[in-house]
Protein backbone atom coordinates (compact mmCIF):
# COMPACT_ATOMS: atom_id res chain seq x y z
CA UNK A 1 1.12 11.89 5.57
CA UNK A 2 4.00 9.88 5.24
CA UNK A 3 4.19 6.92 2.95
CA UNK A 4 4.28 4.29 6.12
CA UNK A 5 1.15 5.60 7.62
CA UNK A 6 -0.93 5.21 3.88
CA UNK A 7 0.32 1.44 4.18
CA UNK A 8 -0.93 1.10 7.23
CA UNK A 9 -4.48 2.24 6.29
CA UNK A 10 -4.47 0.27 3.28
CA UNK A 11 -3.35 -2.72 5.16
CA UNK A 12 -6.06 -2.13 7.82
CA UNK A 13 -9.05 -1.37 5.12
CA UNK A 14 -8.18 -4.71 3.41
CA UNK A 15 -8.00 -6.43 6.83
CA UNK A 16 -11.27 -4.72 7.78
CA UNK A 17 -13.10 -7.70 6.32
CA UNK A 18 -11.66 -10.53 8.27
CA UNK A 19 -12.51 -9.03 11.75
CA UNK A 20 -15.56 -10.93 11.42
CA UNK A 21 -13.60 -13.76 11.87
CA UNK A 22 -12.75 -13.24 15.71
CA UNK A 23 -9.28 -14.32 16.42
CA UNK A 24 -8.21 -15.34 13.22
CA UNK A 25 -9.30 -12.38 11.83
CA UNK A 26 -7.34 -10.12 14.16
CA UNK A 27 -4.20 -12.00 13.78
CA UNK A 28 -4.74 -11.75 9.88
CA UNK A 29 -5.34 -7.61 10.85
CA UNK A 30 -1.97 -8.04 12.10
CA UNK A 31 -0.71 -9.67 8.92
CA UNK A 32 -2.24 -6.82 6.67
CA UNK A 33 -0.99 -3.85 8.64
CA UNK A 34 2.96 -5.52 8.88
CA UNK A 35 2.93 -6.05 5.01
CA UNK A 36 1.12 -2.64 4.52
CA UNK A 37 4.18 -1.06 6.53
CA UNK A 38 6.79 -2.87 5.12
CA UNK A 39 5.46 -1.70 1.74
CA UNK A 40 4.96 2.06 3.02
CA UNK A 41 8.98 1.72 4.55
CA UNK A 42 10.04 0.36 0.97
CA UNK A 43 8.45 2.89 -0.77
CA UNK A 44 9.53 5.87 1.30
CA UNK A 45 13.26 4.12 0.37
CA UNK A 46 13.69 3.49 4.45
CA UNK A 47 13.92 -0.60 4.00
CA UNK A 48 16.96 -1.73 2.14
CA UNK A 49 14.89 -4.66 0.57
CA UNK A 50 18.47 -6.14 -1.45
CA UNK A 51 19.56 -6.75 2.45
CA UNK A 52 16.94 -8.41 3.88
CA UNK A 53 16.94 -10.71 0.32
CA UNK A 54 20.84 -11.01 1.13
CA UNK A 55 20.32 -11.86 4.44
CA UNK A 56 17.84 -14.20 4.03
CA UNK A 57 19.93 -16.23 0.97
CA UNK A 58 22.29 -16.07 2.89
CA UNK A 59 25.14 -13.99 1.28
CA UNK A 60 24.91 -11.36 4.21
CA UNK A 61 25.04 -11.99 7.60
CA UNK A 62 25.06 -9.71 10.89
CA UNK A 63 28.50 -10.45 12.34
């Protein structure tokens, strides 16, 4: 089981609480499971996290 799919779970166990919540708790759901993900990617060394930070100061762009 790859590193993106534990994310995932974990992401969707934490968000298991809010669904209570209706429609706020789904979007949070949606929330938990993106950052779970991203964490699982990072991990697994698949997201180049110094890019996005570049990109997002600025330093980097896409052109």
């Amino acid at each position: 089981m790859s590193y993106t799919v534990v994310g995932m779970a974990a992401g969707a166990v934490l968000a298991w609480a809010t669904l209570s919540y209706r429609f706020w708790g789904f979007l949070i759901m949606l929330v938990f499971l993106a950052a779970g993900a991203l964490c699982g990617r990072a991990a697994e060394g698949k997201l180049d996290l110094r890019g996005i930070r570049d990109a997002l100061t600025g330093r980097r762009s896409s052109s």
